[in-house]
Protein backbone atom coordinates (compact mmCIF):
# COMPACT_ATOMS: atom_id res chain seq x y z
CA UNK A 1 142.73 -8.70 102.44
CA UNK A 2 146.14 -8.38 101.70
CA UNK A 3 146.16 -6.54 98.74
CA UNK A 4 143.77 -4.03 99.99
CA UNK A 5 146.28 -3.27 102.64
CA UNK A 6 148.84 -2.97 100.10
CA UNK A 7 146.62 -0.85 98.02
CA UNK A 8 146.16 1.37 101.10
CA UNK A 9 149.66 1.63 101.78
CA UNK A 10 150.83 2.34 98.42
CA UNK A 11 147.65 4.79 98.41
CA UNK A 12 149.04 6.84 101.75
CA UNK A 13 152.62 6.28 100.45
CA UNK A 14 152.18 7.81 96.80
CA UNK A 15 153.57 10.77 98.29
CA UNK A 16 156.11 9.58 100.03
CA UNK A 17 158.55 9.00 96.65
CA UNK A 18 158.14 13.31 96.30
CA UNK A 19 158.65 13.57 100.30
CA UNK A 20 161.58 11.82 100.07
CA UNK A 21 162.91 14.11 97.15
CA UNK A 22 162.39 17.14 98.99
CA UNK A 23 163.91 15.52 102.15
CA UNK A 24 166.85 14.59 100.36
CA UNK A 25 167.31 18.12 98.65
CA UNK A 26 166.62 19.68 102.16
CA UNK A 27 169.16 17.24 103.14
CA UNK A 28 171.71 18.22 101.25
CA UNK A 29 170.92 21.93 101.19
CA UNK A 30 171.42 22.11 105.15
CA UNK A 31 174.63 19.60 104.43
CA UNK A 32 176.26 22.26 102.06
CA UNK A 33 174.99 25.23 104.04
CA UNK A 34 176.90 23.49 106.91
CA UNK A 35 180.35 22.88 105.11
CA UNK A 36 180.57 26.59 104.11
CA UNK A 37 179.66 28.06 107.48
CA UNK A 38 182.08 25.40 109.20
CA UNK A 39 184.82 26.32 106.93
CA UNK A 40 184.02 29.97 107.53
CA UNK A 41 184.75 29.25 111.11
CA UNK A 42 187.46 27.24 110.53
CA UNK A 43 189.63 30.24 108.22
CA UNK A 44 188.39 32.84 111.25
CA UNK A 45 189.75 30.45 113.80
CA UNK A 46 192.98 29.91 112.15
CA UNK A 47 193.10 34.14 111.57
CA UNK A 48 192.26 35.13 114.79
CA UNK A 49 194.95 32.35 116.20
CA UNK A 50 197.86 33.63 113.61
CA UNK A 51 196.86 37.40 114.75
CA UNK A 52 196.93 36.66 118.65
CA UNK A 53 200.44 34.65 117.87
CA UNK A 54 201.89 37.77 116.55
CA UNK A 55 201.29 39.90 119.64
CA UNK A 56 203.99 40.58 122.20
CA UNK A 57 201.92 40.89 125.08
CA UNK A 58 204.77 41.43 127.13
CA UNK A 59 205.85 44.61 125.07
CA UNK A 60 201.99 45.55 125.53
CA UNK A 61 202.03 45.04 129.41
CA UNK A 62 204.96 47.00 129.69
CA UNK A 63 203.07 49.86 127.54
CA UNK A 64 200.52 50.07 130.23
CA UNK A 65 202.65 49.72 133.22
CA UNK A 66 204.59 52.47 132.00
CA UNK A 67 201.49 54.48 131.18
CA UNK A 68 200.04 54.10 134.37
CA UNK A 69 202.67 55.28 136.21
CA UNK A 70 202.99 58.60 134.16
CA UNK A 71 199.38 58.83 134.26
CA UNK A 72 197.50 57.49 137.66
CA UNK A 73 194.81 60.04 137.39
CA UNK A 74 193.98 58.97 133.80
CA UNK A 75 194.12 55.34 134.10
CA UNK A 76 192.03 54.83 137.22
CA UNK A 77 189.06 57.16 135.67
CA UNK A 78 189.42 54.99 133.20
CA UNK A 79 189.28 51.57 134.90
CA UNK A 80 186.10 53.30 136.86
CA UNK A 81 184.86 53.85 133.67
CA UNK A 82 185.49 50.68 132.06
CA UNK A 83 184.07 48.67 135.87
CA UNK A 84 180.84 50.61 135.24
CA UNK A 85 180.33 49.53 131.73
CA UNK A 86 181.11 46.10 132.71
CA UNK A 87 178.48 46.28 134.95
CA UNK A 88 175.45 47.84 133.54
CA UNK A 89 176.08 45.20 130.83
CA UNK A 90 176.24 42.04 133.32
CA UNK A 91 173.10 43.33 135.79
CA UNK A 92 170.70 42.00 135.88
CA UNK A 93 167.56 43.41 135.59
CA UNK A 94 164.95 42.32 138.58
CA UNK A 95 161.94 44.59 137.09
CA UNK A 96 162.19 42.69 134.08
CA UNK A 97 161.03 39.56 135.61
C-alpha cells in the first residue's frame, strides 16, 4: 500500500521538478526586475534631494514677496486661479457614485 502511494505521489509530483524551474526563473526574474526599479528609485531619490539642496528658498521667497507687492492685481488672479485648479482636481464627484 505504500508504494502505491508513493507511486501516486511521484505520479501527481512529475510535474512538480518543471514547476519548480519555472518558479525559480519567475523567482528570479521578479528578483532582478526589483533591484533595477529599486535602484532607479534610489538614483531619483538621491537627484531630486541634491536638486532641492541647491535651492535658496529664501532668495525665492523674497522673489515673490517682492513680486507681489509690485503686482497685487496679478498675483491674487493668480492664486484664484491656482485655488480653483486645486479644487476641481480634489472634488469629489457625488454623481459618480
Amino acid at each position: 500500500m505504500e508504494d502505491t502511494n508513493r507511486t501516486a505521489a511521484a505520479g501527481e509530483g512529475g510535474a512538480a521538478p518543471e514547476d519548480a524551474g519555472r518558479f525559480g526563473r519567475a523567482k528570479e526574474y521578479v528578483g532582478d526586475k526589483y533591484a533595477q526599479a529599486s535602484g532607479a528609485m534610489k538614483n531619483g531619490y538621491n537627484t531630486v534631494r541634491e536638486k532641492v539642496e541647491d535651492v535658496d528658498f529664501e532668495a525665492i521667497t523674497d522673489q515673490v514677496r517682492s513680486y507681489v507687492r509690485s503686482n497685487p492685481g496679478k498675483a491674487l488672479l493668480i492664486s484664484v486661479g491656482v485655488g480653483f485648479l486645486v479644487g476641481l482636481l480634489l472634488r469629489r464627484d457625488d454623481a459618480e457614485d
